[in-house]
PDB file of N, CA and C in Angstrom:
ATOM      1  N   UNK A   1      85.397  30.899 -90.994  1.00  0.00           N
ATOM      2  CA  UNK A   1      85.974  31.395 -92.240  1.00  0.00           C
ATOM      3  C   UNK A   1      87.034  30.406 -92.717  1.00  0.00           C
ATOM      4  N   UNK A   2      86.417  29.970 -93.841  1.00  0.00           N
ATOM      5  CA  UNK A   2      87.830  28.630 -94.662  1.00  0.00           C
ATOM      6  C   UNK A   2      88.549  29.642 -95.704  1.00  0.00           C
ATOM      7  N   UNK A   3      90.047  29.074 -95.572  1.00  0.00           N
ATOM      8  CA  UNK A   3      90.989  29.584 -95.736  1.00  0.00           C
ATOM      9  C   UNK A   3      90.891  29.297 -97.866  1.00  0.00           C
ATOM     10  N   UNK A   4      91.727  29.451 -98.582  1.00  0.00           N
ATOM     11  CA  UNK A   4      91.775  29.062 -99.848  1.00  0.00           C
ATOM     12  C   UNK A   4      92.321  27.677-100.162  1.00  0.00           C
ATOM     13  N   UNK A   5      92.463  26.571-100.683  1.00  0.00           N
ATOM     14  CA  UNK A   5      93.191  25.399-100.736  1.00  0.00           C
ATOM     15  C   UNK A   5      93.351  25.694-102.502  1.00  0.00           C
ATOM     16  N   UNK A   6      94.742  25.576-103.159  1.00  0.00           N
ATOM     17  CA  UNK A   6      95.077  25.484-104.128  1.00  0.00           C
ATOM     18  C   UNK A   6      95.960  24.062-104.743  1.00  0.00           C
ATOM     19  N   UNK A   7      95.552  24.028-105.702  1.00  0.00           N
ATOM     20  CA  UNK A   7      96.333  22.968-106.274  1.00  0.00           C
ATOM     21  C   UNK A   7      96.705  22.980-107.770  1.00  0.00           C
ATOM     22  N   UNK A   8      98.404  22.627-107.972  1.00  0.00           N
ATOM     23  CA  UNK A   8      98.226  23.179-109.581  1.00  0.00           C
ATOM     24  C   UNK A   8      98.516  21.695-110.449  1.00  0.00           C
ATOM     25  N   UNK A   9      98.813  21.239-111.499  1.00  0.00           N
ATOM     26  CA  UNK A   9      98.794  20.397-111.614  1.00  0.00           C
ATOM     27  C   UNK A   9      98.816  21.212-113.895  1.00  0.00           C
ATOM     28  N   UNK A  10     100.000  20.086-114.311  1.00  0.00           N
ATOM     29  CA  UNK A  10     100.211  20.140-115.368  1.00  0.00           C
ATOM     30  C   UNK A  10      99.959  18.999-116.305  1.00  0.00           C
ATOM     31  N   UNK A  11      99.302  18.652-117.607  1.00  0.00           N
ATOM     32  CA  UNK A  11      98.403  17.645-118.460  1.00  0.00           C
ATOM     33  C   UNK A  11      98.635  18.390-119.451  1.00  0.00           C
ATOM     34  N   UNK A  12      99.901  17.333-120.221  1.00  0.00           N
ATOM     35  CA  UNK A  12      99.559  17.635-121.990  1.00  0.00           C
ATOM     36  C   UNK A  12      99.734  19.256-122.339  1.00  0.00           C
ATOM     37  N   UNK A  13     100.090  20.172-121.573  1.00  0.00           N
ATOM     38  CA  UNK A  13     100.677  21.438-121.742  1.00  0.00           C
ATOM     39  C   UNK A  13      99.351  22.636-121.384  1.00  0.00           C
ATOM     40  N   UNK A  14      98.620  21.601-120.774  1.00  0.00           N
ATOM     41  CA  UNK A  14      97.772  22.355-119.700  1.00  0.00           C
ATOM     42  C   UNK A  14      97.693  22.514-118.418  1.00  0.00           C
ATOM     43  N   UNK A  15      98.251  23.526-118.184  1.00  0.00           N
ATOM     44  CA  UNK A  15      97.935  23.602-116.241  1.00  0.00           C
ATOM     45  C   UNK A  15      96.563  24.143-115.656  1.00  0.00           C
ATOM     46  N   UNK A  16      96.205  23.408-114.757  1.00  0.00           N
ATOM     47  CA  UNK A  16      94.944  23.730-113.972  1.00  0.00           C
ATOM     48  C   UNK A  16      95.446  24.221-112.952  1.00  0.00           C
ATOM     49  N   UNK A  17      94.462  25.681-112.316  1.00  0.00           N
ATOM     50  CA  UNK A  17      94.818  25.515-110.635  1.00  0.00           C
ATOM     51  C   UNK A  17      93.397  25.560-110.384  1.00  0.00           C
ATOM     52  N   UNK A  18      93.138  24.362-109.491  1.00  0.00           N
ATOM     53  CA  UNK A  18      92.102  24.285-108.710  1.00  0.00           C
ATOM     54  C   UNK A  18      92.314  24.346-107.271  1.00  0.00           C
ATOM     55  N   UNK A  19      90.943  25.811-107.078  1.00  0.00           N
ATOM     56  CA  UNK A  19      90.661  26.367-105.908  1.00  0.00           C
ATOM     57  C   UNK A  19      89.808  25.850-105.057  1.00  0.00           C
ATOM     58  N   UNK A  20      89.974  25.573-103.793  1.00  0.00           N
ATOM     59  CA  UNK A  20      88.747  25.186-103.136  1.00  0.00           C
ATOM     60  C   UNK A  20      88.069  25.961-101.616  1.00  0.00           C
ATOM     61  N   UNK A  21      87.087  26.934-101.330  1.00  0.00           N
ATOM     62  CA  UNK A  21      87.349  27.558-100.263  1.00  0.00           C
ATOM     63  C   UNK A  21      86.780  29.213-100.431  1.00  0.00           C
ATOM     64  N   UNK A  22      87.117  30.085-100.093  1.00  0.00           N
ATOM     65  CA  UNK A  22      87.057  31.434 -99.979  1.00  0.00           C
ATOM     66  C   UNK A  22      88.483  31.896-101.223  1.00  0.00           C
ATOM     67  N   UNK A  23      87.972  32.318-101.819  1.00  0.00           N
ATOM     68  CA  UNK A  23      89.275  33.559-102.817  1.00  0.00           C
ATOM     69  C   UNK A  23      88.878  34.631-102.778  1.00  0.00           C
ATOM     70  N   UNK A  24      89.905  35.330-101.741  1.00  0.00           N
ATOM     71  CA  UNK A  24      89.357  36.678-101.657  1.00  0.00           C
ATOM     72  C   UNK A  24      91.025  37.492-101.470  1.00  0.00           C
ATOM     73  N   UNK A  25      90.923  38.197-100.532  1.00  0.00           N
ATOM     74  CA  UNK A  25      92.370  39.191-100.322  1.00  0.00           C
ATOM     75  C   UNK A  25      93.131  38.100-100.092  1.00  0.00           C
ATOM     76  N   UNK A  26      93.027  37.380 -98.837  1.00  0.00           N
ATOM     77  CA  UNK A  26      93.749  36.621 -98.180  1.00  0.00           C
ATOM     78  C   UNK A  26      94.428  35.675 -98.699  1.00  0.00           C
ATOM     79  N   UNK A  27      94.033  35.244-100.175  1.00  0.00           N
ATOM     80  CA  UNK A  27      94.589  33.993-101.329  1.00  0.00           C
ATOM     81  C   UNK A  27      95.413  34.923-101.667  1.00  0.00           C
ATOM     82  N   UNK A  28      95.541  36.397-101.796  1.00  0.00           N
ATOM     83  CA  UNK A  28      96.595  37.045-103.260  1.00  0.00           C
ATOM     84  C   UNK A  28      97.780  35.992-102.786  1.00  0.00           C
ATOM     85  N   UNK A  29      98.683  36.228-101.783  1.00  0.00           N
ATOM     86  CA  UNK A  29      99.916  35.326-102.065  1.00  0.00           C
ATOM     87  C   UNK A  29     100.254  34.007-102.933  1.00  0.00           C
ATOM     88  N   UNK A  30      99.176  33.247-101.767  1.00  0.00           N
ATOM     89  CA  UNK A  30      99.110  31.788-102.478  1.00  0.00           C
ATOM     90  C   UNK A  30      98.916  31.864-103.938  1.00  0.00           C
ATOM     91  N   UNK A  31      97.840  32.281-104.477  1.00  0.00           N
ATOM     92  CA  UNK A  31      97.065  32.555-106.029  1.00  0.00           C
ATOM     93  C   UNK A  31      98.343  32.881-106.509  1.00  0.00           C
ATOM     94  N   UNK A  32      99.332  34.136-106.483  1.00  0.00           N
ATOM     95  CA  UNK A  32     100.162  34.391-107.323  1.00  0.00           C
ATOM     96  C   UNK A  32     100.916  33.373-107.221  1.00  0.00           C
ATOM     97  N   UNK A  33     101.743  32.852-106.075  1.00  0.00           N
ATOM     98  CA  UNK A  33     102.779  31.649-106.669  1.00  0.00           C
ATOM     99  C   UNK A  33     102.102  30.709-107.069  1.00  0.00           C
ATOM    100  N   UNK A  34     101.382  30.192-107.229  1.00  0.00           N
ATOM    101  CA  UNK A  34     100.648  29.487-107.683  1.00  0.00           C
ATOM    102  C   UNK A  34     100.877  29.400-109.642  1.00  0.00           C
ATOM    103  N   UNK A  35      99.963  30.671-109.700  1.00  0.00           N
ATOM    104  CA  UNK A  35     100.615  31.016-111.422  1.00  0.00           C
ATOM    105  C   UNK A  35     101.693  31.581-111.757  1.00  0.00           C
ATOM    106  N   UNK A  36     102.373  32.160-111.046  1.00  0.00           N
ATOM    107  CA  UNK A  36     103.638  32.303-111.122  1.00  0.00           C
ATOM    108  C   UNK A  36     104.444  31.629-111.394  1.00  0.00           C
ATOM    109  N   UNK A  37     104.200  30.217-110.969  1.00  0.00           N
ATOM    110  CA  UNK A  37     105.334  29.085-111.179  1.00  0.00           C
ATOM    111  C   UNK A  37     104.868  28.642-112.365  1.00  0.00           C
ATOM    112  N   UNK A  38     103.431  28.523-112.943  1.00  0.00           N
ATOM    113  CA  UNK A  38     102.817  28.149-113.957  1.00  0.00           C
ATOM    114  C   UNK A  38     103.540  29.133-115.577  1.00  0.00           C
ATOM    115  N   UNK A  39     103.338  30.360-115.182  1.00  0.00           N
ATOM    116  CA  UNK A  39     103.888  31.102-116.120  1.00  0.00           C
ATOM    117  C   UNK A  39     105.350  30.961-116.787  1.00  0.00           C
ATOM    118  N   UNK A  40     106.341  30.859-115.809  1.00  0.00           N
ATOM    119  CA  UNK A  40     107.661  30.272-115.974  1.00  0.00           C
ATOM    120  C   UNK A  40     107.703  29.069-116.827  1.00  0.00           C
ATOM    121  N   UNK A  41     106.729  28.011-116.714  1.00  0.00           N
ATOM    122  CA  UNK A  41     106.807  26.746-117.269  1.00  0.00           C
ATOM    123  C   UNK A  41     106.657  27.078-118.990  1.00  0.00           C
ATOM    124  N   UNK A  42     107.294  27.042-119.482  1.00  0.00           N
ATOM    125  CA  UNK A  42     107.283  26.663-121.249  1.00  0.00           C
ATOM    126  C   UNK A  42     106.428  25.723-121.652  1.00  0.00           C
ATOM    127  N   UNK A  43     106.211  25.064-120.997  1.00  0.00           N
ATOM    128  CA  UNK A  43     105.294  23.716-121.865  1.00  0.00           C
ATOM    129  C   UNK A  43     103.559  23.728-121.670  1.00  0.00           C
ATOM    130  N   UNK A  44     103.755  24.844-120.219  1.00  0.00           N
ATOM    131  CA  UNK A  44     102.369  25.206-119.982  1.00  0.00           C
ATOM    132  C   UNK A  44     101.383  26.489-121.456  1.00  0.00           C
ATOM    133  N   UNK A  45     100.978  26.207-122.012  1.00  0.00           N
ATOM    134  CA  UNK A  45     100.645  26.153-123.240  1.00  0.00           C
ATOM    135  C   UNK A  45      99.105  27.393-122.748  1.00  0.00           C
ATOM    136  N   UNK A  46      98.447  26.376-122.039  1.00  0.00           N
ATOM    137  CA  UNK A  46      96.636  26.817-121.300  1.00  0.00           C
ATOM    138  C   UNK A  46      96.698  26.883-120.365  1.00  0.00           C
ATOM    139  N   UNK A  47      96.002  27.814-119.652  1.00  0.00           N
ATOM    140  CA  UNK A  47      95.690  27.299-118.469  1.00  0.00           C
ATOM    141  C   UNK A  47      94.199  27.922-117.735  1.00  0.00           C
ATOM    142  N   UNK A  48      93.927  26.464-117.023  1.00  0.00           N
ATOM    143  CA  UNK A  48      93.087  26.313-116.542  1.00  0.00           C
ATOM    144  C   UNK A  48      92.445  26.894-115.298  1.00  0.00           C
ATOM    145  N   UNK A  49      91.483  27.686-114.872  1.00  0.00           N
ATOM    146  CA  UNK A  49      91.508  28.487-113.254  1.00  0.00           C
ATOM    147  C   UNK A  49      89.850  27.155-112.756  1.00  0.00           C
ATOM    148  N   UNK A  50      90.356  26.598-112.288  1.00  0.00           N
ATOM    149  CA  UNK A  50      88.779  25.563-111.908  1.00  0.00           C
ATOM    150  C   UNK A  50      88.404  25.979-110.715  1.00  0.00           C
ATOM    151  N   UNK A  51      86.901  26.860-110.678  1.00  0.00           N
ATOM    152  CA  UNK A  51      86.761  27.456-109.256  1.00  0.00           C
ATOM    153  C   UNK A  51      85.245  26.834-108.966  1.00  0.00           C
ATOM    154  N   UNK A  52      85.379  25.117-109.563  1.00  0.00           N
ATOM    155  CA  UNK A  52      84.177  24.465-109.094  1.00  0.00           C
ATOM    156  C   UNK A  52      83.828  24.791-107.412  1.00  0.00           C
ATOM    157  N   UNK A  53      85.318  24.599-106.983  1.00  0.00           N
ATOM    158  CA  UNK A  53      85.278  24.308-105.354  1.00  0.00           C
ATOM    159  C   UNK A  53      85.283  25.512-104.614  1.00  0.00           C
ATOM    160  N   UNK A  54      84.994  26.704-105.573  1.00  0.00           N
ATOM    161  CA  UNK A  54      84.925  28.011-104.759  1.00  0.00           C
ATOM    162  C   UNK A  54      83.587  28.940-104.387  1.00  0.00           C
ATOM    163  N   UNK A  55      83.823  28.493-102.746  1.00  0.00           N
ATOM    164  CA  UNK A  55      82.016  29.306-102.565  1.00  0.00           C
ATOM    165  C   UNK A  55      81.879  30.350-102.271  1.00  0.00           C
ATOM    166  N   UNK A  56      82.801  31.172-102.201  1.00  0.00           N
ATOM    167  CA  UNK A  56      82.846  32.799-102.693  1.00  0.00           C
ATOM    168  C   UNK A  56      83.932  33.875-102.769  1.00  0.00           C
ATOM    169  N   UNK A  57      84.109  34.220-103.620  1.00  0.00           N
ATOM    170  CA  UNK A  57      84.632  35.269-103.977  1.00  0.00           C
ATOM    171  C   UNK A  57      84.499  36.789-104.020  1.00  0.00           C
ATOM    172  N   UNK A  58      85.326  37.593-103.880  1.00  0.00           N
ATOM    173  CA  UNK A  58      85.580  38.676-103.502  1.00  0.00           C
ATOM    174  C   UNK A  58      86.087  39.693-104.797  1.00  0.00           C
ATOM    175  N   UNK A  59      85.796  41.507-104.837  1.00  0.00           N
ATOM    176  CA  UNK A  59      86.537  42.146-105.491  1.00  0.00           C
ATOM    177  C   UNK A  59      87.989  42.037-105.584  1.00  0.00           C
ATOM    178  N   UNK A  60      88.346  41.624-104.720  1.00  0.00           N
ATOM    179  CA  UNK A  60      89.951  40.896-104.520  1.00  0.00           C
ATOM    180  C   UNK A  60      90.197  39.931-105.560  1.00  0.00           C
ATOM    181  N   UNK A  61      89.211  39.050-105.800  1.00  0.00           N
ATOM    182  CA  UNK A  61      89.832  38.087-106.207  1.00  0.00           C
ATOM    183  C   UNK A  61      89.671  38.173-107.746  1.00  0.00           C
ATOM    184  N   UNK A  62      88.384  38.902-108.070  1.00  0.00           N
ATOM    185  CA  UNK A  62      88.553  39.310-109.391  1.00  0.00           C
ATOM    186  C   UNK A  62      89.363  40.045-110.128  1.00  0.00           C
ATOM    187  N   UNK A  63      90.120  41.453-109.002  1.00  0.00           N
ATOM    188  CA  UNK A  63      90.954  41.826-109.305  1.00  0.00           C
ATOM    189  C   UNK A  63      91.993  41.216-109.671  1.00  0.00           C
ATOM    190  N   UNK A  64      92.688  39.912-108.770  1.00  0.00           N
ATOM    191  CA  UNK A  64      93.534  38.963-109.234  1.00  0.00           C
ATOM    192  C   UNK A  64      93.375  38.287-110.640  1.00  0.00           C
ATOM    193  N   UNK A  65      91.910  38.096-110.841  1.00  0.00           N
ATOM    194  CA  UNK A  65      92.201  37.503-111.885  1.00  0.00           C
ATOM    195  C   UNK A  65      92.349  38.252-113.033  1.00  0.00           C
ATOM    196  N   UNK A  66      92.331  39.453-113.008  1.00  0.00           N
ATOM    197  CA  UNK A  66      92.342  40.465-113.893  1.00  0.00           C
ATOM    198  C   UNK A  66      93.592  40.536-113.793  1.00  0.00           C
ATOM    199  N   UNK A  67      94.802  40.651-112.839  1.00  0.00           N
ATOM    200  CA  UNK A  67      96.018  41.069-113.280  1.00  0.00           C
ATOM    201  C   UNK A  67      96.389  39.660-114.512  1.00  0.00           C
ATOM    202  N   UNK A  68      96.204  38.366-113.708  1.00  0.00           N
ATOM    203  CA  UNK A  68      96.405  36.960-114.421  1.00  0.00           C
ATOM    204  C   UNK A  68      96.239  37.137-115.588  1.00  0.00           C
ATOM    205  N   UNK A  69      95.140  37.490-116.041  1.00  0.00           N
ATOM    206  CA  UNK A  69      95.168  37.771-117.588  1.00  0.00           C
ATOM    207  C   UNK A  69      96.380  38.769-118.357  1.00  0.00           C
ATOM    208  N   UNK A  70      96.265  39.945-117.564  1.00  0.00           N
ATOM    209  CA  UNK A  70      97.278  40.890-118.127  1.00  0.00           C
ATOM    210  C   UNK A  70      98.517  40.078-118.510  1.00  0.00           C
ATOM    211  N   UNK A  71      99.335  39.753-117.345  1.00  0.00           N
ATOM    212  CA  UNK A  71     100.227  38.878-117.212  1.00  0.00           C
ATOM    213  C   UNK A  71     100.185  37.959-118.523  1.00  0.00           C
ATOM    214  N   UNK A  72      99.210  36.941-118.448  1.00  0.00           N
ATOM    215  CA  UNK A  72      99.198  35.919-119.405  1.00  0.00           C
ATOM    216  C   UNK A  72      99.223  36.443-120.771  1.00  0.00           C
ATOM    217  N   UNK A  73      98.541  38.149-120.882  1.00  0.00           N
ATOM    218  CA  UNK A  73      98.332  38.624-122.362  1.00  0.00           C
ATOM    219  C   UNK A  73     100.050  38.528-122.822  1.00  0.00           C
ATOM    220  N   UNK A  74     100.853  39.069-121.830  1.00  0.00           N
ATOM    221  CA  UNK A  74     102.177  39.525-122.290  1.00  0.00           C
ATOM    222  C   UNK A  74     102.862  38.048-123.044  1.00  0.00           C
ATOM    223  N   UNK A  75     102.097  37.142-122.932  1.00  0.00           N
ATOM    224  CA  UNK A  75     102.850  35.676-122.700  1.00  0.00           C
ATOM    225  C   UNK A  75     101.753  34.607-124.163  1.00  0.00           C
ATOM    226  N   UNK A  76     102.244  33.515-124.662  1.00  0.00           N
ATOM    227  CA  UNK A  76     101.817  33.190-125.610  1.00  0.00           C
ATOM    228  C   UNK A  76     100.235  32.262-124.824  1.00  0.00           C
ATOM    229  N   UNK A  77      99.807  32.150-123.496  1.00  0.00           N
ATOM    230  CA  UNK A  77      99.069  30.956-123.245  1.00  0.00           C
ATOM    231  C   UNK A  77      98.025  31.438-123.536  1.00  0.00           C
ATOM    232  N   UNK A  78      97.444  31.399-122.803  1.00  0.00           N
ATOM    233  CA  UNK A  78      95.959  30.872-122.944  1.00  0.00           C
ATOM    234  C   UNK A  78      95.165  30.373-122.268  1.00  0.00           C
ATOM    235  N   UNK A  79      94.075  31.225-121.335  1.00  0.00           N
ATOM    236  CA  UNK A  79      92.919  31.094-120.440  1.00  0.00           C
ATOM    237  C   UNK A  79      92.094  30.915-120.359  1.00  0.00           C
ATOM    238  N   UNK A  80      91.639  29.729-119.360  1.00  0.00           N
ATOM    239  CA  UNK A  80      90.190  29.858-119.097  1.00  0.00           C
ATOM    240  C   UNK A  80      89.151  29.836-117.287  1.00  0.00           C
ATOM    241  N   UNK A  81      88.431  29.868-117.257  1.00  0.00           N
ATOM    242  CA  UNK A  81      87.466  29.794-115.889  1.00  0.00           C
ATOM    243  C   UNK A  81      86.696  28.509-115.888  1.00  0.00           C
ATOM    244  N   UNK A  82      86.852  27.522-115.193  1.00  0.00           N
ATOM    245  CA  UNK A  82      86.281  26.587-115.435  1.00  0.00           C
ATOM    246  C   UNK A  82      85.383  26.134-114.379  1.00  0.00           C
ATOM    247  N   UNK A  83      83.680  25.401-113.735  1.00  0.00           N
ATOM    248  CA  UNK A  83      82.818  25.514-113.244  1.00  0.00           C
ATOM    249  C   UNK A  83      82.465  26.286-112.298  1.00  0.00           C
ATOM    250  N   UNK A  84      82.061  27.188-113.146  1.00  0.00           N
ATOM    251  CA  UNK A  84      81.918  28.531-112.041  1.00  0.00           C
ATOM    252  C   UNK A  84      80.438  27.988-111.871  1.00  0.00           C
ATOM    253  N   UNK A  85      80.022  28.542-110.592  1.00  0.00           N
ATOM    254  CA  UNK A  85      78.630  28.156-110.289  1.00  0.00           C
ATOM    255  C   UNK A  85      77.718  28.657-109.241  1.00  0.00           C
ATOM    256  N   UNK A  86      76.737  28.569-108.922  1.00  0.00           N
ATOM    257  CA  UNK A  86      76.546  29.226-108.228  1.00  0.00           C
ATOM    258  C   UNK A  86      76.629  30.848-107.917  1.00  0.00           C
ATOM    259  N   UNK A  87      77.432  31.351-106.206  1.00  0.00           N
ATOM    260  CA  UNK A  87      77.451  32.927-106.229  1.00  0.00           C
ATOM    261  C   UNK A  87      78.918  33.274-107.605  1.00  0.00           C
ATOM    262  N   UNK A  88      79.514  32.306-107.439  1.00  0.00           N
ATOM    263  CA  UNK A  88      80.562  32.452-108.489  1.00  0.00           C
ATOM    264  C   UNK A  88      80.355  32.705-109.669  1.00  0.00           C
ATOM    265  N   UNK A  89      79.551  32.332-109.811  1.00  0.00           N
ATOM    266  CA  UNK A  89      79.396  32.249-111.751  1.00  0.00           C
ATOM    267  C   UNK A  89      78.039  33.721-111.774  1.00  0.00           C
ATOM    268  N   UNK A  90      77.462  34.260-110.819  1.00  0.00           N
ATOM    269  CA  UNK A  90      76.616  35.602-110.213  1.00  0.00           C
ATOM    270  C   UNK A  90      77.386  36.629-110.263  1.00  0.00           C
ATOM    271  N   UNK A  91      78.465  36.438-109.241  1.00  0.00           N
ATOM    272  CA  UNK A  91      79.576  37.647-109.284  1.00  0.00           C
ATOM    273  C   UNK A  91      80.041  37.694-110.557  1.00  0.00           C
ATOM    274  N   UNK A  92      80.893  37.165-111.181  1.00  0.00           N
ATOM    275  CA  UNK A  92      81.305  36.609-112.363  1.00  0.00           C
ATOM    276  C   UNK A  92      80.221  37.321-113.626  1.00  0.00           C
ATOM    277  N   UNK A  93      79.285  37.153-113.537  1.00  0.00           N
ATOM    278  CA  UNK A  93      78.109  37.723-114.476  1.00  0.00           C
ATOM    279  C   UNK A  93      78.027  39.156-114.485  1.00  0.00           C
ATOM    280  N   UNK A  94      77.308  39.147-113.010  1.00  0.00           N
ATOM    281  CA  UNK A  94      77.795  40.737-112.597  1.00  0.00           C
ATOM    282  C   UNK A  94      78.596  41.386-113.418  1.00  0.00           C
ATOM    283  N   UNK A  95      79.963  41.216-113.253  1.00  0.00           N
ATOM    284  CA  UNK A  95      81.324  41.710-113.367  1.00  0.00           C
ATOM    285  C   UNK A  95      81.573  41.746-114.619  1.00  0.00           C
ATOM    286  N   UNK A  96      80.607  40.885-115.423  1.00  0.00           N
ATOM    287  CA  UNK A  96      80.898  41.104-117.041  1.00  0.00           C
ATOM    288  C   UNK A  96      82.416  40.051-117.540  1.00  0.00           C
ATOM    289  N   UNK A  97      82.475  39.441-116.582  1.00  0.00           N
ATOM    290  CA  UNK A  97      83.282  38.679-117.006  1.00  0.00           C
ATOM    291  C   UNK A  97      83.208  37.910-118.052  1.00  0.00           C
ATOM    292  N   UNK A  98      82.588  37.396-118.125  1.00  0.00           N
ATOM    293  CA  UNK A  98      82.287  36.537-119.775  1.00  0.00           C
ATOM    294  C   UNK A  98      82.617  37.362-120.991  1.00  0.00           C
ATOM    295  N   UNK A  99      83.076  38.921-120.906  1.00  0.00           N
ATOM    296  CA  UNK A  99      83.395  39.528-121.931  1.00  0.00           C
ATOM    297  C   UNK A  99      84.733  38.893-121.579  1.00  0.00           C
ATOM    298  N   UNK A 100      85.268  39.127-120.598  1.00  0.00           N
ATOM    299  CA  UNK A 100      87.119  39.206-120.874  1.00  0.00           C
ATOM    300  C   UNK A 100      87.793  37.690-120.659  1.00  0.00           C
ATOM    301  N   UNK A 101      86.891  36.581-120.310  1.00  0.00           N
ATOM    302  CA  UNK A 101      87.460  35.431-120.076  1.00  0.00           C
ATOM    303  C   UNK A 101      87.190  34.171-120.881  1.00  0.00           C
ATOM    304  N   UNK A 102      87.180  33.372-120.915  1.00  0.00           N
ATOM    305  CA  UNK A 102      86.187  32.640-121.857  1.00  0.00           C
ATOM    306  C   UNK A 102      86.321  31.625-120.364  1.00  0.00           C
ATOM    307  N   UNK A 103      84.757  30.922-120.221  1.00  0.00           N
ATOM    308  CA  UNK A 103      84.374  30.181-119.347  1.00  0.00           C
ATOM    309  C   UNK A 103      83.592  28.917-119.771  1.00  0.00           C
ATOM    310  N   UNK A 104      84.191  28.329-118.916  1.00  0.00           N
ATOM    311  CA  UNK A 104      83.813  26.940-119.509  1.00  0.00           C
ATOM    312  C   UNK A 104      82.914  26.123-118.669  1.00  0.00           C
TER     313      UNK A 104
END
């Protein structure tokens, strides 16, 4: 079982966090500071969730990304999901996500 690897990284008033690994319960910590610190930032404008590197995901983790949005609604940015693929972009379908996210 591989753990989550995150990385955030800010461009032109876009932040990405790219995931690589399992996102499931066990990421909530990491995942929130993660955007947490992102949210605080003023200049972060978009942001980016890149879960090219993620080979599966969990009701956990969708739930997370469901609060992320909430969060972000309260706030002026602006989201997206970026190479979802595979079981990711399955679950993701499933879940009807493409109504509430825009994916790229």
């Amino acid at each position: 079982m591989t753990t989550i690897q995150i990385k955030t990284s800010l461009e032109d008033n876009k932040a990405k966090i790219t995931m690589t690994g399992r996102f499931d319960f066990i990421s909530h910590r990491q995942f929130r500071e993660a955007y947490d610190e992102i949210l605080q930032n003023p200049e972060a404008r978009e942001i980016e969730i890149d879960l090219g590197g993620v080979d599966y995901l969990d009701s956990s983790a969708l739930g997370m990304l469901l609060l992320l949005r909430e969060k972000i609604g309260m706030t002026n940015k602006s989201m997206a999901l970026t190479n979802c693929r595979g079981v990711v972009q399955q679950v993701l379908e499933v879940a009807n996500f493409n109504k509430l996210f825009t994916i790229r």
